[in-house]
Protein backbone atom coordinates (compact mmCIF):
# COMPACT_ATOMS: atom_id res chain seq x y z
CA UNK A 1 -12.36 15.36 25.86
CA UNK A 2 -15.66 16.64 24.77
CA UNK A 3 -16.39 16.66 21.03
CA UNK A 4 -18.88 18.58 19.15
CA UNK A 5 -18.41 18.28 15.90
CA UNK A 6 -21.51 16.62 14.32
CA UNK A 7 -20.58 14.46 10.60
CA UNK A 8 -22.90 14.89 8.35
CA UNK A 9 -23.06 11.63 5.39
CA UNK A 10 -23.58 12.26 1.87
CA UNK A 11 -23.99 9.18 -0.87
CA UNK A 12 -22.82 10.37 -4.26
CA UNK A 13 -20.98 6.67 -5.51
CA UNK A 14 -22.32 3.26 -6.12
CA UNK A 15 -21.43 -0.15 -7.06
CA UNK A 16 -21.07 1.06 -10.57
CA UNK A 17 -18.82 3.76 -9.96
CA UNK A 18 -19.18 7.65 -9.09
CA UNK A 19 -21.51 9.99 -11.80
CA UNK A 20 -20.26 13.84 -12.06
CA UNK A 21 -24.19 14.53 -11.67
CA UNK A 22 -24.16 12.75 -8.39
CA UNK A 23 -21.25 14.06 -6.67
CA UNK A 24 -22.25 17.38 -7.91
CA UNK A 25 -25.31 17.17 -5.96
CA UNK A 26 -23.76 16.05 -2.77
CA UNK A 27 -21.74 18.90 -3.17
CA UNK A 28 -24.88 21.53 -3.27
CA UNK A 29 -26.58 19.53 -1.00
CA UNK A 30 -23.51 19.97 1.68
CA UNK A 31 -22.91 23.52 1.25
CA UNK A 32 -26.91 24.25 1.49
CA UNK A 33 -26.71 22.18 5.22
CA UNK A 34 -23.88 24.85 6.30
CA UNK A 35 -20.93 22.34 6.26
CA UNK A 36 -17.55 23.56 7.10
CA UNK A 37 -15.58 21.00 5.85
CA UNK A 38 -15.99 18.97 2.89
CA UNK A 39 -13.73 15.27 2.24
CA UNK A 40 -14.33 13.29 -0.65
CA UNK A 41 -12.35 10.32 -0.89
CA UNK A 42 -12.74 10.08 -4.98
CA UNK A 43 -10.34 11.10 -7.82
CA UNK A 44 -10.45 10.02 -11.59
CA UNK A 45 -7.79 10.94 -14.23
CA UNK A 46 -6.67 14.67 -14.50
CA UNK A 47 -8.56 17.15 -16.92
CA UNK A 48 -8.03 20.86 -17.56
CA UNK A 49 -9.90 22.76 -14.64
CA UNK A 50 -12.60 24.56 -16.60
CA UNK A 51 -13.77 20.78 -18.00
CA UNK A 52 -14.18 19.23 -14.76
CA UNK A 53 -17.20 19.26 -12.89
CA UNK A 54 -16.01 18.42 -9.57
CA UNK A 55 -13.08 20.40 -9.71
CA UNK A 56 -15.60 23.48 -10.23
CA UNK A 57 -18.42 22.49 -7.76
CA UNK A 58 -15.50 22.67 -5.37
CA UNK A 59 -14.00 25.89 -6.37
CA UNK A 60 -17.50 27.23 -5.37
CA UNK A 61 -18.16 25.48 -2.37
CA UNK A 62 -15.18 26.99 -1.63
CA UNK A 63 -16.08 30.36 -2.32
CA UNK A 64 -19.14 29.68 0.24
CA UNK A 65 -16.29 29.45 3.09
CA UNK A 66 -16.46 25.38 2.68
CA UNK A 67 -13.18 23.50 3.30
CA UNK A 68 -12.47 21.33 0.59
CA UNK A 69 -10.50 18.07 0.73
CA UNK A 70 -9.24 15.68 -1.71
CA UNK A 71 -7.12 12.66 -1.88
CA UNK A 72 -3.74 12.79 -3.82
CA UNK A 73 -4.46 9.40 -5.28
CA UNK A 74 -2.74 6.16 -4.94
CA UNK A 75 -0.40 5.81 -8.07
CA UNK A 76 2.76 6.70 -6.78
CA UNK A 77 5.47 6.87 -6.67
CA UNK A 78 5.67 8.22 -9.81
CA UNK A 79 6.19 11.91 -10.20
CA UNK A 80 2.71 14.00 -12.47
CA UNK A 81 0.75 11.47 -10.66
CA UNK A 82 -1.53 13.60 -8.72
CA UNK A 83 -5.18 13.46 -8.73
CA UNK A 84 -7.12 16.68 -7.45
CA UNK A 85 -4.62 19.02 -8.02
CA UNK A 86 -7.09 22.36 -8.51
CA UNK A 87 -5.22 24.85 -6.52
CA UNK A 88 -8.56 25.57 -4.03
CA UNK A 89 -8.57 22.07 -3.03
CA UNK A 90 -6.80 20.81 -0.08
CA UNK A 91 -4.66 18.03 -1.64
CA UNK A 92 -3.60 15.12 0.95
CA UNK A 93 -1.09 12.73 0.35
CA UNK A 94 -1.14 9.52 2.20
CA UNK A 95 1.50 8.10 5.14
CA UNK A 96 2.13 5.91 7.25
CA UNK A 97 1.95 5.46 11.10
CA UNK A 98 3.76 6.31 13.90
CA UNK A 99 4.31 2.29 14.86
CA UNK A 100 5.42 -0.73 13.19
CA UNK A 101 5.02 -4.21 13.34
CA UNK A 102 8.54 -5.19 12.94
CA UNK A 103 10.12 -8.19 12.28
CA UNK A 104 13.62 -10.02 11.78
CA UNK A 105 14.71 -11.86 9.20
CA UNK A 106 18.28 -13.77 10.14
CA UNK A 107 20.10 -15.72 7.07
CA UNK A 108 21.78 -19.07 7.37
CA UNK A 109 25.68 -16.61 6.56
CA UNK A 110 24.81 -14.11 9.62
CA UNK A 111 22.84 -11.51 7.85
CA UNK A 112 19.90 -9.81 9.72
CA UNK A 113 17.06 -7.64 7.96
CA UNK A 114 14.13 -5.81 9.22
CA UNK A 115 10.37 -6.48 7.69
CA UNK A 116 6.84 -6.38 8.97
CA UNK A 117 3.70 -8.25 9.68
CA UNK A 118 0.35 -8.78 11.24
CA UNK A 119 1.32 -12.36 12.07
CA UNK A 120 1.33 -13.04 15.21
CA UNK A 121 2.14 -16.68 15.99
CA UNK A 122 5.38 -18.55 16.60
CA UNK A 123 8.62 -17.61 14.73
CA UNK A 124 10.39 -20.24 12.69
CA UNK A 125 13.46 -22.00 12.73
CA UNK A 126 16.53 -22.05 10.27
CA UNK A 127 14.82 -23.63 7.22
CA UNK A 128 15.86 -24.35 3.52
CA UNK A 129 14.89 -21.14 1.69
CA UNK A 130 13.40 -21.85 -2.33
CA UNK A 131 12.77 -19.66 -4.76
CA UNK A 132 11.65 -19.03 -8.72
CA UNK A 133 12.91 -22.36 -10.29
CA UNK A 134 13.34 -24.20 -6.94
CA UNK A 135 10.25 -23.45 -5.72
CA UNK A 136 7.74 -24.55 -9.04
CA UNK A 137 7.44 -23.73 -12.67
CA UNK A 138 7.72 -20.70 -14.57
CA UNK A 139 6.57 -17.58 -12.89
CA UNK A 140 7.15 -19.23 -9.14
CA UNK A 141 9.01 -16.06 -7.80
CA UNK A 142 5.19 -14.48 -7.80
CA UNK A 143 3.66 -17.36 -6.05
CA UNK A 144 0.59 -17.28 -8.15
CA UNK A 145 -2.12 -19.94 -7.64
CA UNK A 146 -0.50 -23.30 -9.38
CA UNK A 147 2.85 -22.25 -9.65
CA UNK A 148 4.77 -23.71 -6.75
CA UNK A 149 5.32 -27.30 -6.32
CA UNK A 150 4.27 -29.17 -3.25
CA UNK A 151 7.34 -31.55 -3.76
CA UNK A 152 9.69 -28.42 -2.97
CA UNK A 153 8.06 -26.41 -0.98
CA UNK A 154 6.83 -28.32 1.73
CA UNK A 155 8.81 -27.56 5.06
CA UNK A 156 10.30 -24.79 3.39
CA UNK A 157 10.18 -20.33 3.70
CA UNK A 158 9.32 -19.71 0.38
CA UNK A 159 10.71 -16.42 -1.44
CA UNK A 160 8.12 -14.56 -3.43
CA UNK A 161 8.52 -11.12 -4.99
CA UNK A 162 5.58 -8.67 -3.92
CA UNK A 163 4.74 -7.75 -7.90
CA UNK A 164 2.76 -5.12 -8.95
CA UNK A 165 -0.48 -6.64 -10.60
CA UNK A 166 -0.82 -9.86 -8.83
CA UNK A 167 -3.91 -11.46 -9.98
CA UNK A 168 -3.81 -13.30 -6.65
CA UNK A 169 -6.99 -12.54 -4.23
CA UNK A 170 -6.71 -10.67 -1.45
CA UNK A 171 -3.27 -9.33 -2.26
CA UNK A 172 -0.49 -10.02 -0.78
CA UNK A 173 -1.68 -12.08 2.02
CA UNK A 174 -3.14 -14.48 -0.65
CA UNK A 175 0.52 -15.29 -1.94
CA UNK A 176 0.55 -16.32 1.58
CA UNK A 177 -2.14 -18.73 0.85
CA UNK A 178 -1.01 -20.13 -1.83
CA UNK A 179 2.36 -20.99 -0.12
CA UNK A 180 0.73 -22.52 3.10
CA UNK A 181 -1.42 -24.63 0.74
CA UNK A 182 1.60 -25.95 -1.31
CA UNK A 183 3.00 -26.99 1.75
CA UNK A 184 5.68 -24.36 2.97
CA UNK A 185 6.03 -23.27 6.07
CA UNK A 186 6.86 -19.77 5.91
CA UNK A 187 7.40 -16.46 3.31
CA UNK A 188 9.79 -13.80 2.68
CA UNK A 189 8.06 -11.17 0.19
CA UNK A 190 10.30 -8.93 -1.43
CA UNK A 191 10.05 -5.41 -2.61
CA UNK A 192 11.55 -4.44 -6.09
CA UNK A 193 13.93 -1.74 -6.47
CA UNK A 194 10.60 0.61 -7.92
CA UNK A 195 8.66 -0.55 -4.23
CA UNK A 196 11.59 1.04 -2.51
CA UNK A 197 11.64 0.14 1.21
CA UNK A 198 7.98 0.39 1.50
CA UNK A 199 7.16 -2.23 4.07
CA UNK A 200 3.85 -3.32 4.24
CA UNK A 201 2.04 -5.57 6.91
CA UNK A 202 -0.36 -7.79 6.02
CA UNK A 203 -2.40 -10.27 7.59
CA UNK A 204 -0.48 -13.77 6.85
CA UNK A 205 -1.73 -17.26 7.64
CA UNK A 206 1.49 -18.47 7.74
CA UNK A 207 4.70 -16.92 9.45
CA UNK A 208 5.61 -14.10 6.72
CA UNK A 209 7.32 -10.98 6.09
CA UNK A 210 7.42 -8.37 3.72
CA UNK A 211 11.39 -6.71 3.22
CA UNK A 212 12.48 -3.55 1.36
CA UNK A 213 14.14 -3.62 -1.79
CA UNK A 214 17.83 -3.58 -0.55
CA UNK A 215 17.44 -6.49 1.64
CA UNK A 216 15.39 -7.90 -1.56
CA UNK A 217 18.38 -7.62 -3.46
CA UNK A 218 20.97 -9.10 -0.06
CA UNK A 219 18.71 -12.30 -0.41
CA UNK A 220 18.55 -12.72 -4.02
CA UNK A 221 21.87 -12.74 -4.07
CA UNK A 222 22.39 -14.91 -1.08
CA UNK A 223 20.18 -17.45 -3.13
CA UNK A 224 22.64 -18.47 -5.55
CA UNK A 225 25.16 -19.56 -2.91
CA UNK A 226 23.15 -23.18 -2.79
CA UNK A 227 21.47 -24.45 0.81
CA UNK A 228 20.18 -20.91 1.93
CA UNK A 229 18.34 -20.79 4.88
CA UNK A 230 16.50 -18.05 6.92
CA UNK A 231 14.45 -17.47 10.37
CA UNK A 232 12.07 -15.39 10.95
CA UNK A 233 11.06 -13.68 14.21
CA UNK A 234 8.01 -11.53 14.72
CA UNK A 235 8.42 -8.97 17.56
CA UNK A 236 4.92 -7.52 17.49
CA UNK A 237 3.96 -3.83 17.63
CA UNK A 238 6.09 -1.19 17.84
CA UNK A 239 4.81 2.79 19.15
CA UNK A 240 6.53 5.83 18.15
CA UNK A 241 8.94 4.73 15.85
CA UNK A 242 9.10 5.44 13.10
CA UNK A 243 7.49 8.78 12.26
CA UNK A 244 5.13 9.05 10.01
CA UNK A 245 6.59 9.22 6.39
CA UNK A 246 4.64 9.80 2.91
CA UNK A 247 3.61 6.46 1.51
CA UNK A 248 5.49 4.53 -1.50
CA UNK A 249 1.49 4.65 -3.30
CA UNK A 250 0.55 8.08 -2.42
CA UNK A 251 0.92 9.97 -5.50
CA UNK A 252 3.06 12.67 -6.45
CA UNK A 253 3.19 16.62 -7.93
CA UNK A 254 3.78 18.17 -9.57
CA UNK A 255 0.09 18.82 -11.09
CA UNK A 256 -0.49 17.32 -14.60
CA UNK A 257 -2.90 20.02 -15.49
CA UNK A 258 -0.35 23.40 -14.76
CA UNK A 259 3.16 22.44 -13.31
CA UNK A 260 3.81 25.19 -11.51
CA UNK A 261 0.71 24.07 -8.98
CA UNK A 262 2.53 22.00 -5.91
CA UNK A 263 0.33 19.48 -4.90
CA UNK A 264 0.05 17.32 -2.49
CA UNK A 265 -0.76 20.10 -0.16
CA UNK A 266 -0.72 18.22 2.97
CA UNK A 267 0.26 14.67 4.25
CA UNK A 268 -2.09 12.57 6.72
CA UNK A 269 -2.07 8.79 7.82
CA UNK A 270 -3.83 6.62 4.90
């Protein structure tokens, strides 16, 4: 396959952010190189039309014959949570992929739930499962830094719930840290019931999986029978199934600004 398509690079944000004045002058500068299609990967909180800048450098770049292209913004689920919602922008909502990288989680009374992860090393045996108050002090579901104890961790799959501000560092895959340095030797992270069944694979240290919120809820429960255990295997990539869906995060219409303007427009792979 031959492409000819040439991609043409404008910088309009820095480390302090993205000025109006400077995307506005990527904007011209695009449209005056004869650019058919325009994507900026930038959104800030909604305004009426006539008061944003952006929102009208697009409207005429549009008028020019320019494709423009917007992300919906990432603070879905939530409905009036669009970004870019002009009606001449092309509005794209995030999704996922056409592959997984699926995992099984089997509990100690038969029970067997799907996940996924970028881990890639051994699976685990049926160990002692801990969580919240058996697992460290207060605020141990979260697995912050200094909240699990070593003394009941170690040899253990710790439970952790995935959160939704976790000052952690590097996400979720840092809770992961923080378990493997306390000693366990494994994770189960758990969606809440607002995550839905999301799954998200991250890059764990340790053997690790994230679950949706109904098989959150099967192993809380499970929890309070006393001496749970779990395994986990990890059955590596997985092509063509499922489709593509929208994404838990990708924001959603309708538009803040007039109601009656459906946005997202489109959906795409994030």
């Amino acid at each position: 396959m031959m492409y000819s398509s040439r991609i043409a690079v404008y910088k309009a944000c820095y480390a302090l952010g993205c000025f109006a004045s400077d995307v506005l002058a990527a904007i011209d500068q695009a449209v005056s190189d004869g650019v058919d299609v325009l994507s900026l990967s930038l959104g800030g909180p909604s305004r009426p039309y006539y008061s944003d800048p952006v929102a009208i450098a697009s409207l005429g770049a549009v008028q020019k014959g320019v494709v423009v292209a917007f992300p919906a913004g990432n603070s879905g689920p939530s409905d009036l949570s669009v970004f870019n919602s002009a009606p001449w922008m092309m509005t794209v909502a995030a999704s996922s992929m056409d592959r997984s990288f699926s995992t099984i989680v089997k509990l100690g009374n038969g029970e067997i739930f799907h996940g996924a992860s970028l881990y890639s090393g051994k699976s685990t045996q049926q160990l002692l499962l801990v969580y919240n108050e058996t697992a460290g002090e207060e605020g141990a579901q979260l697995c912050n830094g200094g909240t699990l104890s070593p003394d009941l961790v170690k040899g253990k799959i710790v439970v952790c719930d995935r959160g939704n501000d976790s000052p952690v560092e590097r996400g979720n895959a840092g809770k992961g840290e923080v378990v493997k340095m306390a000693g366990g030797a494994g994770m189960l992270l758990l969606n809440t019931d607002e995550q839905g069944e999301e799954l998200i694979a991250d890059p764990h240290i340790l053997p690790a999986t994230s679950l949706g919120a109904s098989a959150a809820n099967s192993i809380r429960k499970y929890l309070t029978s006393g001496n749970a255990t779990a395994s986990i295997f990890f059955k590596g990539t997985a092509y063509g199934n499922p489709a593509p869906a929208v994404a838990a995060f990708s924001s959603r219409g309708p538009a803040f600004v007039e109601a009656y303007v459906i946005k997202p427009d489109v959906t795409a792979r994030a």
